[in-house]
PDB file of N, CA and C in Angstrom:
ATOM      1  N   UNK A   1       0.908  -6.888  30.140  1.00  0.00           N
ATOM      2  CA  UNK A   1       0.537  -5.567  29.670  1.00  0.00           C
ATOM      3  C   UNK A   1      -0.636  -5.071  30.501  1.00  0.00           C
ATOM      4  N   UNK A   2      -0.695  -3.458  31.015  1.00  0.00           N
ATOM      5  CA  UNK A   2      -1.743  -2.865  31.935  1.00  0.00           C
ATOM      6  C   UNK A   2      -2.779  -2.610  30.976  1.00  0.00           C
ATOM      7  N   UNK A   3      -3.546  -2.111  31.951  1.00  0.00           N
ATOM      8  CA  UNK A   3      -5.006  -1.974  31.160  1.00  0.00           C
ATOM      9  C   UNK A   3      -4.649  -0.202  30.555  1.00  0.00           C
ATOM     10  N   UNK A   4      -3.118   0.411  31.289  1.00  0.00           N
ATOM     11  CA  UNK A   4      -3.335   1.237  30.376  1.00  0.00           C
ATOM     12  C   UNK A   4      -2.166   1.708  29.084  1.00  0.00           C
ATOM     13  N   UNK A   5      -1.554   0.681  29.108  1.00  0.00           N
ATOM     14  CA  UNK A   5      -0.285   0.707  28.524  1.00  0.00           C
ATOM     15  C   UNK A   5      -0.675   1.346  26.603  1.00  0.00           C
ATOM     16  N   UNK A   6      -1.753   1.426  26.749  1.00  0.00           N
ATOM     17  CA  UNK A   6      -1.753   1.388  25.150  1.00  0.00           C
ATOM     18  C   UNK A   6      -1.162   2.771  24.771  1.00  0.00           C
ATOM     19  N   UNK A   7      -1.420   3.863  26.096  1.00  0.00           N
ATOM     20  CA  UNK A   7      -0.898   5.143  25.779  1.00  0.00           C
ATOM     21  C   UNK A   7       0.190   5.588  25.377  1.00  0.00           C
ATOM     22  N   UNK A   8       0.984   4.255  25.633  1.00  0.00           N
ATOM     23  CA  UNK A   8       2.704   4.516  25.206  1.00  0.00           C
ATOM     24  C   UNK A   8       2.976   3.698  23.874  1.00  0.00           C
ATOM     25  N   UNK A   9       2.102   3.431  23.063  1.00  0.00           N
ATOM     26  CA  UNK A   9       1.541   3.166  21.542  1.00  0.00           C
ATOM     27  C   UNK A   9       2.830   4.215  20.500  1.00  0.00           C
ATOM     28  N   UNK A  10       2.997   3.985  20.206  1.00  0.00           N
ATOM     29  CA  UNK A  10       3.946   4.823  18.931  1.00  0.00           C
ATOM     30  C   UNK A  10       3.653   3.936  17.729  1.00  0.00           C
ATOM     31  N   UNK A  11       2.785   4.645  16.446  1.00  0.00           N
ATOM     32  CA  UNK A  11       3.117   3.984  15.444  1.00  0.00           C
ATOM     33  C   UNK A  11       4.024   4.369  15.007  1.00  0.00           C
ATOM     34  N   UNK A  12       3.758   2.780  14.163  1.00  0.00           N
ATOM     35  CA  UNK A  12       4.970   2.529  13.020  1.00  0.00           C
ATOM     36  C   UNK A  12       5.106   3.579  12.103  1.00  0.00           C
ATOM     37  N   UNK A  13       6.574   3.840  10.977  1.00  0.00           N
ATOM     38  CA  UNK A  13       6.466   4.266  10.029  1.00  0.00           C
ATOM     39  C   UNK A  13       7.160   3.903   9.000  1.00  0.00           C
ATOM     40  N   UNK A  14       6.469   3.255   7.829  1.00  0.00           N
ATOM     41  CA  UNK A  14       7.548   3.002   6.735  1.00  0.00           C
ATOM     42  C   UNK A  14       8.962   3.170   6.818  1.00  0.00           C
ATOM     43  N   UNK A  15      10.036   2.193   6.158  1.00  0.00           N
ATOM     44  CA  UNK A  15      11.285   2.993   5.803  1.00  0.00           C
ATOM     45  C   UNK A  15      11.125   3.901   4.815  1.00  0.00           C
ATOM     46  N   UNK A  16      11.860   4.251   4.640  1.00  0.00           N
ATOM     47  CA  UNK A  16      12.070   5.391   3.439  1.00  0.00           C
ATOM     48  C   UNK A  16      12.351   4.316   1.961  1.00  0.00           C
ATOM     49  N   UNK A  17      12.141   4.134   1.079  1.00  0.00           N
ATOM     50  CA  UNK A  17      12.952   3.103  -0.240  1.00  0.00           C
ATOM     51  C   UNK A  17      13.090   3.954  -1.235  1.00  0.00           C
ATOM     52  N   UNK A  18      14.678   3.453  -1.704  1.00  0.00           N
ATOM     53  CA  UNK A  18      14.868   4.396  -3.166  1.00  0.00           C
ATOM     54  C   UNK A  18      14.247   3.315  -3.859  1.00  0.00           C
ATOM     55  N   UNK A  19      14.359   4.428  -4.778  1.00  0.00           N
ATOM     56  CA  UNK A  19      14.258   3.713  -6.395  1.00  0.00           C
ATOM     57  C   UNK A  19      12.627   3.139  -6.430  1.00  0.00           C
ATOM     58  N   UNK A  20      11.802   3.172  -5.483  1.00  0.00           N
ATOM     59  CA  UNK A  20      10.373   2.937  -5.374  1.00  0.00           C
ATOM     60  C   UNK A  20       9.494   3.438  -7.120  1.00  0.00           C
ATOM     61  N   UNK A  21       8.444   2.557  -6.991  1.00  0.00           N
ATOM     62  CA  UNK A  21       7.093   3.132  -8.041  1.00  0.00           C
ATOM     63  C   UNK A  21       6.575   3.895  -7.178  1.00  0.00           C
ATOM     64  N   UNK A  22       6.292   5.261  -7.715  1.00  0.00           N
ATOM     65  CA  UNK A  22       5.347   6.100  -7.167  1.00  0.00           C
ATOM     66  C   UNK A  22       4.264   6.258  -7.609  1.00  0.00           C
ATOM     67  N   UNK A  23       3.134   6.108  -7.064  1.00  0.00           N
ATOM     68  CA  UNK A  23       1.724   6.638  -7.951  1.00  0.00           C
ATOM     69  C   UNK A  23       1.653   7.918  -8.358  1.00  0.00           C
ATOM     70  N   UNK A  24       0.977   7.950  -9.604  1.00  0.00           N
ATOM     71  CA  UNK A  24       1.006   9.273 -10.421  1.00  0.00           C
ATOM     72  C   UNK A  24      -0.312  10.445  -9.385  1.00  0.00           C
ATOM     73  N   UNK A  25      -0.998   9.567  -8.609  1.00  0.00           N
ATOM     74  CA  UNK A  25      -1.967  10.632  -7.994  1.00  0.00           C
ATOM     75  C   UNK A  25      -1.481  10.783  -6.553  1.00  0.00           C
ATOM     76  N   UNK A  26      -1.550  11.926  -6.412  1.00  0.00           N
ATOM     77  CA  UNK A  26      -1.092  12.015  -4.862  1.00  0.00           C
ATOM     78  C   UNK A  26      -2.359  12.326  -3.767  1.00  0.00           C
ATOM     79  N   UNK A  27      -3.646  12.550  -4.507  1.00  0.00           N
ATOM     80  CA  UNK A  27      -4.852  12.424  -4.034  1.00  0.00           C
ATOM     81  C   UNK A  27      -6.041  12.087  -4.729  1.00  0.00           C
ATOM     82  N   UNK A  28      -7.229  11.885  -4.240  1.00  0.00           N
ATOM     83  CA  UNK A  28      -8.084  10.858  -4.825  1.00  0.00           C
ATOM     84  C   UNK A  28      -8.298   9.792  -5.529  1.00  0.00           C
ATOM     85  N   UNK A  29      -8.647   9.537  -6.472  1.00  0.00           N
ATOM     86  CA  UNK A  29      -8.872   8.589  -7.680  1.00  0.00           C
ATOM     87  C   UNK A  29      -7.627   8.167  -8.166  1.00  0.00           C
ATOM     88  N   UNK A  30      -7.107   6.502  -7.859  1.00  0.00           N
ATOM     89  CA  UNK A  30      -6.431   5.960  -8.801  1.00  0.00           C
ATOM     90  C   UNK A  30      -6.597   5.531  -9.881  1.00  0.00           C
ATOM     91  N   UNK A  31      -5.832   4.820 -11.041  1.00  0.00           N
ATOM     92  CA  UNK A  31      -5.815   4.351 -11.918  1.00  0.00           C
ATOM     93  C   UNK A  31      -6.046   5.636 -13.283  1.00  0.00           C
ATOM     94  N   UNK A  32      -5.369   5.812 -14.228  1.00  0.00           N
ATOM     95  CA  UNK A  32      -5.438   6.505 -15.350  1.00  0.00           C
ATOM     96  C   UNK A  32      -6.533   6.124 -16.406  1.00  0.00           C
ATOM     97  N   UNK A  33      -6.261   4.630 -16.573  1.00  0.00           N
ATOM     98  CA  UNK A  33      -7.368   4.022 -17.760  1.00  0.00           C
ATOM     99  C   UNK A  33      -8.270   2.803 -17.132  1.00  0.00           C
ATOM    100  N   UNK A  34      -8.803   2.449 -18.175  1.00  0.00           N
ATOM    101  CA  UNK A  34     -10.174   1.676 -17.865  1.00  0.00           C
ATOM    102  C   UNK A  34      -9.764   0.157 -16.453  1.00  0.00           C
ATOM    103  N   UNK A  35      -8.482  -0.571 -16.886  1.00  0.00           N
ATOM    104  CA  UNK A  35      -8.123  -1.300 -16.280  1.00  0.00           C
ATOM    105  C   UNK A  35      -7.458  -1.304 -15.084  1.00  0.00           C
ATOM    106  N   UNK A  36      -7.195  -0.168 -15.192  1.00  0.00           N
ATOM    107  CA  UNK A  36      -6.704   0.362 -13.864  1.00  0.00           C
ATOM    108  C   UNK A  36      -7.497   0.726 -12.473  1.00  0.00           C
ATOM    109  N   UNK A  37      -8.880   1.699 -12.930  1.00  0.00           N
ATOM    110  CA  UNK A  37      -9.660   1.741 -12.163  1.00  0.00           C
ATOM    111  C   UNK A  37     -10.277   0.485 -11.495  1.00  0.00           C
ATOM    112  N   UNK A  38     -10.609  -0.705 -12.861  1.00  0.00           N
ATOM    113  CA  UNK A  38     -11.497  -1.498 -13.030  1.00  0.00           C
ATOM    114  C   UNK A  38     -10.678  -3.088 -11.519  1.00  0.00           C
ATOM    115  N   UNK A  39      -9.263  -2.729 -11.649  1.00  0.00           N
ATOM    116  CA  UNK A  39      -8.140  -3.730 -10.342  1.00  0.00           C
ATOM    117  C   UNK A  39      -8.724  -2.515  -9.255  1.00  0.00           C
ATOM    118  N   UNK A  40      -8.400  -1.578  -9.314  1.00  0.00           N
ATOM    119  CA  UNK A  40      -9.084  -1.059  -7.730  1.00  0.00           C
ATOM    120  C   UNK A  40     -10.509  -1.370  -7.212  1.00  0.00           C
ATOM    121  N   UNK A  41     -11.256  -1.151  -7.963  1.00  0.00           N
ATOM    122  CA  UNK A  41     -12.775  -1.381  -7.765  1.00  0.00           C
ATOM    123  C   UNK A  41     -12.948  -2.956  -7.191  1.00  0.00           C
ATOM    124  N   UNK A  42     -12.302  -3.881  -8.038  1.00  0.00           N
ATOM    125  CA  UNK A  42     -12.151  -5.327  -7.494  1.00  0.00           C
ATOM    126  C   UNK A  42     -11.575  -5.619  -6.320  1.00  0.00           C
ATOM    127  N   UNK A  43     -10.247  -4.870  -5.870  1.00  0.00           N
ATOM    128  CA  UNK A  43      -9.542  -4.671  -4.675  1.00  0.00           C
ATOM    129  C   UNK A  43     -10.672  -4.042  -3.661  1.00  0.00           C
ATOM    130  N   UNK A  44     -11.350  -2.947  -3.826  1.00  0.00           N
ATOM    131  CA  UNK A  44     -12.414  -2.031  -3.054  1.00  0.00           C
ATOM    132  C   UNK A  44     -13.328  -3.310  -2.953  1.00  0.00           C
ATOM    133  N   UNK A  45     -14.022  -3.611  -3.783  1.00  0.00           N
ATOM    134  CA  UNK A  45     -14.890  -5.262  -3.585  1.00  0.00           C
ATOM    135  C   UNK A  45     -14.428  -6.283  -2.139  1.00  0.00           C
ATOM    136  N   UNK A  46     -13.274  -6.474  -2.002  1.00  0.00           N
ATOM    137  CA  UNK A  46     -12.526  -7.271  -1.074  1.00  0.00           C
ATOM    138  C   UNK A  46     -12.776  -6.601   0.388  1.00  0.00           C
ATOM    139  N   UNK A  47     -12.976  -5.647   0.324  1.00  0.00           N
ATOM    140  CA  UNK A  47     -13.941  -4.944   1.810  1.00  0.00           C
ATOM    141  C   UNK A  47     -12.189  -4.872   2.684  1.00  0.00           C
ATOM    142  N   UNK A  48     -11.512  -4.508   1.776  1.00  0.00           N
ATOM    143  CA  UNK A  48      -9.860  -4.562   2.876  1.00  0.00           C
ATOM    144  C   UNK A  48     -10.110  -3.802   3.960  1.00  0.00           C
ATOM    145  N   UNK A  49     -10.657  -2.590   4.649  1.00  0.00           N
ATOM    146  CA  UNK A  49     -10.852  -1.772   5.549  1.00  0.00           C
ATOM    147  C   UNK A  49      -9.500  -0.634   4.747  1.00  0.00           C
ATOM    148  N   UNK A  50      -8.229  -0.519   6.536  1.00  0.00           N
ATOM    149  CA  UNK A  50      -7.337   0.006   6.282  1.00  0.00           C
ATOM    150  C   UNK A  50      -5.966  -0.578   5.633  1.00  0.00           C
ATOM    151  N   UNK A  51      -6.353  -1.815   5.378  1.00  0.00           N
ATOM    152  CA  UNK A  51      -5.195  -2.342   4.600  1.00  0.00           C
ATOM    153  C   UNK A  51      -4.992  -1.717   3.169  1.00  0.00           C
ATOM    154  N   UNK A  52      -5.923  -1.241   2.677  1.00  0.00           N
ATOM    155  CA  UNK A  52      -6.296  -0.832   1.295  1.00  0.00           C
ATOM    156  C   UNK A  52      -5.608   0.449   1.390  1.00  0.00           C
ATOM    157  N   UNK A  53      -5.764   1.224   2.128  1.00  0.00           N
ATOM    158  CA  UNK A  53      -5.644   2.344   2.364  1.00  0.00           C
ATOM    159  C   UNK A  53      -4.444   2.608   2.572  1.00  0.00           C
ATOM    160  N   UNK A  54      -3.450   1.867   3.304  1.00  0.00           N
ATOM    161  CA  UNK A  54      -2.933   2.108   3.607  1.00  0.00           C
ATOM    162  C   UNK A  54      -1.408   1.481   2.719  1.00  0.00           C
ATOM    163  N   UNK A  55      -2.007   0.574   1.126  1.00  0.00           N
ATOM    164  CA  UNK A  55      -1.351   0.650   0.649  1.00  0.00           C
ATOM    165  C   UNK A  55      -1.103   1.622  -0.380  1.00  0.00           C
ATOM    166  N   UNK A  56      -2.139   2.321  -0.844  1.00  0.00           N
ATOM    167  CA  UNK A  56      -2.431   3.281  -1.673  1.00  0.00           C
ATOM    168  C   UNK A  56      -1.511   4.483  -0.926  1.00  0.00           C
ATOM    169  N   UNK A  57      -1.857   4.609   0.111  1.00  0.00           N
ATOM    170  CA  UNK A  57      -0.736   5.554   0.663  1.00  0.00           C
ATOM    171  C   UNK A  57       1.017   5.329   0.649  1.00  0.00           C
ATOM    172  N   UNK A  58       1.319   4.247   0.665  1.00  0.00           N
ATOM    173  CA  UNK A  58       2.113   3.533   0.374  1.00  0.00           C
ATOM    174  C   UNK A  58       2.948   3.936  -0.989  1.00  0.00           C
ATOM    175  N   UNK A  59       2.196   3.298  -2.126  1.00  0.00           N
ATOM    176  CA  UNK A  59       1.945   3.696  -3.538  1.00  0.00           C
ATOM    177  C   UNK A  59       2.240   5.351  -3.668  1.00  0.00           C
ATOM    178  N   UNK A  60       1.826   6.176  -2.928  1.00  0.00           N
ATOM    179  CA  UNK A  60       1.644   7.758  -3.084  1.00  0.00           C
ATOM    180  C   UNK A  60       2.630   8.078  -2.421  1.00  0.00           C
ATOM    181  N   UNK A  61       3.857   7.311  -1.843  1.00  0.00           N
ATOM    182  CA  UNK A  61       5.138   7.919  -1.432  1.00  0.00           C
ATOM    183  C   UNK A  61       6.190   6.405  -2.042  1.00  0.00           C
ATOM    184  N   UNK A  62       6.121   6.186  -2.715  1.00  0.00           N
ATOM    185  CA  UNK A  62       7.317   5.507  -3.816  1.00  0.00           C
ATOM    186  C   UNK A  62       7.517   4.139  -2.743  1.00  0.00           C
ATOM    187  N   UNK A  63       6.930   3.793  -2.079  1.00  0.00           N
ATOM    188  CA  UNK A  63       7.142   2.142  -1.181  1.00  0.00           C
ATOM    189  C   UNK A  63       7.421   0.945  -1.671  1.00  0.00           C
ATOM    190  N   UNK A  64       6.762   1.126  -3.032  1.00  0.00           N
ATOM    191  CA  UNK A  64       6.177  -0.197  -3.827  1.00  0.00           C
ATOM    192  C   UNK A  64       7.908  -0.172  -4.614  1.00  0.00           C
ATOM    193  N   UNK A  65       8.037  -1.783  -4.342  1.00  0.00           N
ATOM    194  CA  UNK A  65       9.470  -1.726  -4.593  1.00  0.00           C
ATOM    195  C   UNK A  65       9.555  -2.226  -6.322  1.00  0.00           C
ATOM    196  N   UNK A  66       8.723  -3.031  -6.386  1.00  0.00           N
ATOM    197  CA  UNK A  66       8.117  -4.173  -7.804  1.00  0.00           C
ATOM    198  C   UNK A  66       6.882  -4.410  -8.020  1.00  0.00           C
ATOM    199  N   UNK A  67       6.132  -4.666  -8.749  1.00  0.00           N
ATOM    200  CA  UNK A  67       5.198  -5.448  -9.346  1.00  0.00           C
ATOM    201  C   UNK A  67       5.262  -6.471 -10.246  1.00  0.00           C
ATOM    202  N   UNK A  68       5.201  -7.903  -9.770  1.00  0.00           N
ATOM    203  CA  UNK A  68       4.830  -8.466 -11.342  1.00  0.00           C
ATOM    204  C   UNK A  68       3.776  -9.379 -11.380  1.00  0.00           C
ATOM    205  N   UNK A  69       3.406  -9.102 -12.701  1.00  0.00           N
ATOM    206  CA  UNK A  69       2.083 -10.391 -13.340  1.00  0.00           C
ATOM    207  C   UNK A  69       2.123 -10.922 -13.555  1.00  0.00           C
ATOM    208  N   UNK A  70       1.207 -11.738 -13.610  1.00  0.00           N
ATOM    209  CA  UNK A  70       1.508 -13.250 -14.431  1.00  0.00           C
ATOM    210  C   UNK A  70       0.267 -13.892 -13.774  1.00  0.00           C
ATOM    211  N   UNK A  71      -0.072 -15.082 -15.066  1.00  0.00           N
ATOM    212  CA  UNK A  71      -1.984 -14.886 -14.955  1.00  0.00           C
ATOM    213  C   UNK A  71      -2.120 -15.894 -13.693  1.00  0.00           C
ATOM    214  N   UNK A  72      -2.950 -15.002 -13.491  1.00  0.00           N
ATOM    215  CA  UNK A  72      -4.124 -15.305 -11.875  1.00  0.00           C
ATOM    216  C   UNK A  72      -3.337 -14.706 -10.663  1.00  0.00           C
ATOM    217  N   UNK A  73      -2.150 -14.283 -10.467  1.00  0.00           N
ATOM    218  CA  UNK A  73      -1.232 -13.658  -9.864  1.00  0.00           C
ATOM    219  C   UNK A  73      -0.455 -12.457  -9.921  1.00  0.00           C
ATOM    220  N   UNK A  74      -0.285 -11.067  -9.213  1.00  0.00           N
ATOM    221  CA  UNK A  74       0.137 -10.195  -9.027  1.00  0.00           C
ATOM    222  C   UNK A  74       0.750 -10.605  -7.680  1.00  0.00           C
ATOM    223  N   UNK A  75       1.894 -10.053  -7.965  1.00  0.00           N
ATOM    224  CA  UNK A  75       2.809  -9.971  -6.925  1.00  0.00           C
ATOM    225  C   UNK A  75       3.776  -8.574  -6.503  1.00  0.00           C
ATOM    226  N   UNK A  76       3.714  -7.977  -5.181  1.00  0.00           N
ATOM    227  CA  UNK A  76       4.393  -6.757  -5.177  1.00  0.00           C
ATOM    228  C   UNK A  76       5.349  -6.910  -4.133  1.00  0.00           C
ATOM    229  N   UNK A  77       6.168  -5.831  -3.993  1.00  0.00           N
ATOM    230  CA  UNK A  77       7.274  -6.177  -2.824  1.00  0.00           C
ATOM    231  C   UNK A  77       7.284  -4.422  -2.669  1.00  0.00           C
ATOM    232  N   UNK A  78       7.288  -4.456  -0.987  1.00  0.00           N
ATOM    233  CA  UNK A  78       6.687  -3.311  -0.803  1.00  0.00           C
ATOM    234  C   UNK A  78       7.498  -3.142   0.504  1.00  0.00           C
ATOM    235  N   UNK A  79       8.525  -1.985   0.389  1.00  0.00           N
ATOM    236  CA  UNK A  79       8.755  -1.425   1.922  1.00  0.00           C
ATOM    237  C   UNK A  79       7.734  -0.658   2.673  1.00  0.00           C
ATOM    238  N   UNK A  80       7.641  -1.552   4.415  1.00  0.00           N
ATOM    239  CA  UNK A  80       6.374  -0.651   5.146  1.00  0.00           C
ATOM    240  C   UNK A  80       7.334  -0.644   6.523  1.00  0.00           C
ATOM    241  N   UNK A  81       7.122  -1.028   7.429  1.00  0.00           N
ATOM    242  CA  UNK A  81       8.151  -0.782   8.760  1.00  0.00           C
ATOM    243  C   UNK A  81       8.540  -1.702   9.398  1.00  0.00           C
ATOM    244  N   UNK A  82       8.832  -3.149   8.210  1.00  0.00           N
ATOM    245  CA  UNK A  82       9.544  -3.664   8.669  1.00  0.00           C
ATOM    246  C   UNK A  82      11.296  -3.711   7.712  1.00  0.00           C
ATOM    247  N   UNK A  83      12.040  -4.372   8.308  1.00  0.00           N
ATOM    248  CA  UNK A  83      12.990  -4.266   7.507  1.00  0.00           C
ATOM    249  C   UNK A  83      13.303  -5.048   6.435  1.00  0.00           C
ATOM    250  N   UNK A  84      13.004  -5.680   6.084  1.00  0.00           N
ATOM    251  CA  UNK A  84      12.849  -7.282   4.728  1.00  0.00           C
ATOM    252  C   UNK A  84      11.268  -6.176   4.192  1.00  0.00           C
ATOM    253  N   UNK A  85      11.633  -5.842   2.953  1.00  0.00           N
ATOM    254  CA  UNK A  85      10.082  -5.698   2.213  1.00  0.00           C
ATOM    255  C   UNK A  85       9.150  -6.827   1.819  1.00  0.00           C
TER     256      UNK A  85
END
């Protein structure tokens, strides 16, 4: 790779997924109630940079395929640009 190859850079972009969870906010502030805010703030704690960000954006166009809980563990399955979520 050249020192200038980065110019031919194309990001990625999500697939499209039916049937996705969509977040109820399509800007600013997540979470509706106390516990909701209270998992972001802990997530925001984790110093993610753009990973954070860029799942919330994610979240705000229906990506998020599942969620489930179960104690000490959350687990999500999430279409982003690859093909296996």
């Amino acid at each position: 790779m050249g020192r200038w190859d980065f110019f031919d850079y194309k990001p990625s972009r999500p697939i499209p997924a039916r049937g996705g969870i969509k977040a109820q906010s399509q800007r600013g502030a997540f979470g509706a109630n106390w516990w909701g805010k209270r998992w972001i703030a802990v997530l925001e704690g984790f110093h993610l940079g753009a990973r954070l960000s860029r799942g919330k954006n994610y979240a705000r166009h229906g990506q998020v395929l599942s969620v489930t809980v179960n104690p000490g563990v959350v687990t999500a399955s999430v279409q982003g640009s690859r093909k296996t979520p």
